[in-house]
Protein backbone atom coordinates (compact mmCIF):
# COMPACT_ATOMS: atom_id res chain seq x y z
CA UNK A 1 -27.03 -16.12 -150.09
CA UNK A 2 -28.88 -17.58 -153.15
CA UNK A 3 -32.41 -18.43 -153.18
CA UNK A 4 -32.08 -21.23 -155.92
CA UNK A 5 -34.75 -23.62 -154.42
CA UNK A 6 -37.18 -20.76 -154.17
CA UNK A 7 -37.13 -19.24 -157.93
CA UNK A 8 -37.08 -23.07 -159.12
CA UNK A 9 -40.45 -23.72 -157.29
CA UNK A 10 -41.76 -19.88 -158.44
CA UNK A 11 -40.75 -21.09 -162.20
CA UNK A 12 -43.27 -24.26 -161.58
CA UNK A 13 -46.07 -21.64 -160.09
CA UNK A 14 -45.55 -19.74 -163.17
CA UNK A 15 -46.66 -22.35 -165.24
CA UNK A 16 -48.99 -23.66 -163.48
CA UNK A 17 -50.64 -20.34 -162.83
CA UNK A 18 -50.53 -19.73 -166.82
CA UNK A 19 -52.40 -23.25 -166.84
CA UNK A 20 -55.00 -22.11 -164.55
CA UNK A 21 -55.36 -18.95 -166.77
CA UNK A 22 -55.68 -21.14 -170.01
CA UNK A 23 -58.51 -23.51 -168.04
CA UNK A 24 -60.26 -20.29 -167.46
CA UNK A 25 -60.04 -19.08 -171.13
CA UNK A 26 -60.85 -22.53 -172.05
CA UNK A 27 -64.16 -22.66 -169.43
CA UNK A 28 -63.11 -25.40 -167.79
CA UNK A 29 -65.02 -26.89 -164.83
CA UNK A 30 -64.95 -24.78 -161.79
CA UNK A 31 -63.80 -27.52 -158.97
CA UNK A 32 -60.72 -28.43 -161.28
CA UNK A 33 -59.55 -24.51 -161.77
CA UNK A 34 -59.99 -24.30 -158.04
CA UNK A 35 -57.62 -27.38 -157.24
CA UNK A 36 -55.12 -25.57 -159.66
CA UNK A 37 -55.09 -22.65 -157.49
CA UNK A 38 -55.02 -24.39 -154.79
CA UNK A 39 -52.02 -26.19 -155.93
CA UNK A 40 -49.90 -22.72 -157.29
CA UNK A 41 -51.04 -21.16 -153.69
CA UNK A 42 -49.32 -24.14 -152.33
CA UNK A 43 -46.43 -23.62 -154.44
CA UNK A 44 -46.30 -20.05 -153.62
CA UNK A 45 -46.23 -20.75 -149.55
CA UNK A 46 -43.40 -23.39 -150.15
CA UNK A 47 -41.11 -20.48 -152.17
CA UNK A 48 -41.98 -18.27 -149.30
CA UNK A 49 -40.79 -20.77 -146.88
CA UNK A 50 -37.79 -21.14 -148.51
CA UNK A 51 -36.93 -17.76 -148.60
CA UNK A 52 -37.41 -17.06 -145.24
CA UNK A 53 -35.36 -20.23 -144.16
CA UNK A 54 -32.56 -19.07 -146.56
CA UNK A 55 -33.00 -15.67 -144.01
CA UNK A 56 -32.69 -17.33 -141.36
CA UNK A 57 -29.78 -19.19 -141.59
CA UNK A 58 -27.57 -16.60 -143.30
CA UNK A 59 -28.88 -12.93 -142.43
CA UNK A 60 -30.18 -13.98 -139.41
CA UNK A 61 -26.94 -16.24 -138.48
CA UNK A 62 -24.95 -13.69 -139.56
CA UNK A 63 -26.23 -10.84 -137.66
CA UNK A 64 -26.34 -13.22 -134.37
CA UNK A 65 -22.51 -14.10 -135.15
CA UNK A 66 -21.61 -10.08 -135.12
CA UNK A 67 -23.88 -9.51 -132.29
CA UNK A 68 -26.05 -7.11 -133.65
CA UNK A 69 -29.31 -9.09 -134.20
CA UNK A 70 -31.78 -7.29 -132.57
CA UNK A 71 -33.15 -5.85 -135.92
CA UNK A 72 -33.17 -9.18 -137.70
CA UNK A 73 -35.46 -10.64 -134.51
CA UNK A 74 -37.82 -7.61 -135.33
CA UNK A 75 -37.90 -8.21 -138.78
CA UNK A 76 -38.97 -11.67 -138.42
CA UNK A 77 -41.43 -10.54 -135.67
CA UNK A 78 -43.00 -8.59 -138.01
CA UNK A 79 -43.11 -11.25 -140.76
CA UNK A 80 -44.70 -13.98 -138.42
CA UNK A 81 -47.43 -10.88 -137.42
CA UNK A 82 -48.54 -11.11 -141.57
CA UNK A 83 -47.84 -14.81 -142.03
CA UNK A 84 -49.77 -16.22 -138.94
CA UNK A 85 -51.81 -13.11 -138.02
């Protein structure tokens, strides 16, 4: 399993979170910073997605293949719970 796609999107959040840091530092206008965050936040959920895609279709696969998936359904049970709500 790699999570390639993921860390190459969280390298672009980095950066553009140390850009939102250097618009605060440099008191720049308030509605710009918040469309920065807006944008890493975005970032951030598209990483996550990613991840938990790359779950699914190799842990989850996996466990479904050797018939023991029951704690791989709970486990993403419990991720929806804090993602949706």
């Amino acid at each position: 399993m790699t999570h390639n796609k993921a860390l190459k999107t969280l390298k672009i959040t980095k950066g553009q979170i140390e850009s939102v840091i250097k618009m605060i530092e440099d008191q720049r206008y308030c509605i710009d910073i918040s469309n920065q965050i807006q944008a890493s936040m975005a970032l951030l959920k598209k990483a996550q997605k990613q991840v938990i895609t790359e779950h699914l279709n190799h842990c989850v696969k996996e466990s479904f293949e050797n018939n023991n998936a029951e704690e791989k359904i709970k486990e993403i049970e419990v991720l929806l719970d804090r993602v949706i709500g």
